[in-house]
C-alpha atoms as a PDB file:
ATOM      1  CA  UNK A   1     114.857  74.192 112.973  1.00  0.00           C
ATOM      2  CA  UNK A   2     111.872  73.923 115.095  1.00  0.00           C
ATOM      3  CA  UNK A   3     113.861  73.806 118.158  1.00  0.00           C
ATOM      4  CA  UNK A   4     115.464  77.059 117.247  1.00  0.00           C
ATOM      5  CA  UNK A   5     112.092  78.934 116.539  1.00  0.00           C
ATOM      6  CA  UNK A   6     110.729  77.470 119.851  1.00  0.00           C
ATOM      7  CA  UNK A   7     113.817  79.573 121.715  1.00  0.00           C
ATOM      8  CA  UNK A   8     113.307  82.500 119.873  1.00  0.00           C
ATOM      9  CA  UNK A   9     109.763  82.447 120.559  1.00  0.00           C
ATOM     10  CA  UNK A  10     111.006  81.846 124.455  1.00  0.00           C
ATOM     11  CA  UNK A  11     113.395  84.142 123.904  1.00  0.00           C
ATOM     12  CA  UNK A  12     111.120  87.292 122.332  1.00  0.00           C
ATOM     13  CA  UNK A  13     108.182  86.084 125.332  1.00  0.00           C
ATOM     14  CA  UNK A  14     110.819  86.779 128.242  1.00  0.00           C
ATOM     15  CA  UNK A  15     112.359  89.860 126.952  1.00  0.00           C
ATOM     16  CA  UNK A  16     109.528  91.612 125.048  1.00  0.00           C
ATOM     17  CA  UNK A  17     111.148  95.161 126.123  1.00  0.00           C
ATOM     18  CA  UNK A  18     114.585  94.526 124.223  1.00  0.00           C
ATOM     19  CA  UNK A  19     112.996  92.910 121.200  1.00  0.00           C
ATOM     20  CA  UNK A  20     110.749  95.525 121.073  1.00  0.00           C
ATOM     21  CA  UNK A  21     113.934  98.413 121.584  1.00  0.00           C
ATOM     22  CA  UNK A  22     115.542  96.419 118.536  1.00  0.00           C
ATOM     23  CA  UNK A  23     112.987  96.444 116.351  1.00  0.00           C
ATOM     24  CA  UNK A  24     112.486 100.041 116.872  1.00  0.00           C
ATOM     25  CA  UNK A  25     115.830 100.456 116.528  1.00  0.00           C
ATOM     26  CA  UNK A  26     115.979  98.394 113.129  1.00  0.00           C
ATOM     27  CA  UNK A  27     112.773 100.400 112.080  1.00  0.00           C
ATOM     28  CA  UNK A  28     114.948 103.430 112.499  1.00  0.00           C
ATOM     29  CA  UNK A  29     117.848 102.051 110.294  1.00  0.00           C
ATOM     30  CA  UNK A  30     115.749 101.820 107.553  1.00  0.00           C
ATOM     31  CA  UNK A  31     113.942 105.049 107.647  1.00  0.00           C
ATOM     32  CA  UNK A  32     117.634 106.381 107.622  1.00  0.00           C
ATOM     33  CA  UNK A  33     118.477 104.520 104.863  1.00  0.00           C
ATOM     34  CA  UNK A  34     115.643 105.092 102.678  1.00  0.00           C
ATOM     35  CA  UNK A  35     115.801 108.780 103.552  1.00  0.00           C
ATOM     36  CA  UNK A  36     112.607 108.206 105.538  1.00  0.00           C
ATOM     37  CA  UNK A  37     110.896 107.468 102.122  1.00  0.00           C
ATOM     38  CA  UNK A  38     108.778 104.422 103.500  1.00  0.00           C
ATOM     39  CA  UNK A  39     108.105 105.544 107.085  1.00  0.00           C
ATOM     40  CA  UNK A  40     104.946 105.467 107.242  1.00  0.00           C
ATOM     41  CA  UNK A  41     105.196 101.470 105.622  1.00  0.00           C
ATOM     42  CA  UNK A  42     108.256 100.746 108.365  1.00  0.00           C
ATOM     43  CA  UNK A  43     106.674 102.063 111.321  1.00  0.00           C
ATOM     44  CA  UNK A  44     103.250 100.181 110.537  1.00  0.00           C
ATOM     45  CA  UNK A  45     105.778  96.577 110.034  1.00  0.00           C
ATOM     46  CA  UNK A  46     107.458  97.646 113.455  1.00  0.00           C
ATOM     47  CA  UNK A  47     104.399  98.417 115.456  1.00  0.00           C
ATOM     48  CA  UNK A  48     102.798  94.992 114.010  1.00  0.00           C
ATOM     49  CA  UNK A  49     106.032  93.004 114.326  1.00  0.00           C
ATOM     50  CA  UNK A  50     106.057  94.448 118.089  1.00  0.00           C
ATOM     51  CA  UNK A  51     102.277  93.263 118.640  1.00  0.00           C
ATOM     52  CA  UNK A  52     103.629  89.652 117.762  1.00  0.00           C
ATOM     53  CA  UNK A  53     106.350  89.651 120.743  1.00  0.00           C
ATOM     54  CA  UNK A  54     105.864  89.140 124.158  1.00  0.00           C
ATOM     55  CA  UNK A  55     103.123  91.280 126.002  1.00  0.00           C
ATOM     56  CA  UNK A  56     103.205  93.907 122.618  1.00  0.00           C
ATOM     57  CA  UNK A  57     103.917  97.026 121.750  1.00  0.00           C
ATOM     58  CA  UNK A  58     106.406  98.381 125.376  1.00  0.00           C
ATOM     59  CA  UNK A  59     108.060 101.084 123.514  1.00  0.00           C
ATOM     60  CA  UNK A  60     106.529 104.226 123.884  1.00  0.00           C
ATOM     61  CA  UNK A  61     106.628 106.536 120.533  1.00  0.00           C
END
């Protein structure tokens, strides 16, 4: 399991820019979902989710 968390960490390091476009993009999902009930909640989770890939935050809001 450690092997696989190692490449995703790899993974997320490399490519900040899509990981950060899909968790923006996942972010959005649920704010559609919910009826935009929690955004304030899910945009705090994706901005601090986005710190903790790569170089941070690369999409602009």
């Amino acid at each position: 399991m450690s092997d696989f968390l190692n490449k995703a960490k790899d993974f997320a390091g490399k490519h900040d820019e899509q990981v950060d476009q899909g968790l923006e993009k996942a972010g959005d999902q649920i704010d559609e979902r919910t009826g935009a009930k929690y955004s304030q909640h899910v945009d705090r989770g994706v901005d601090e989710a986005q710190k903790r890939t790569g170089e941070g935050d690369t999409v602009p809001r």
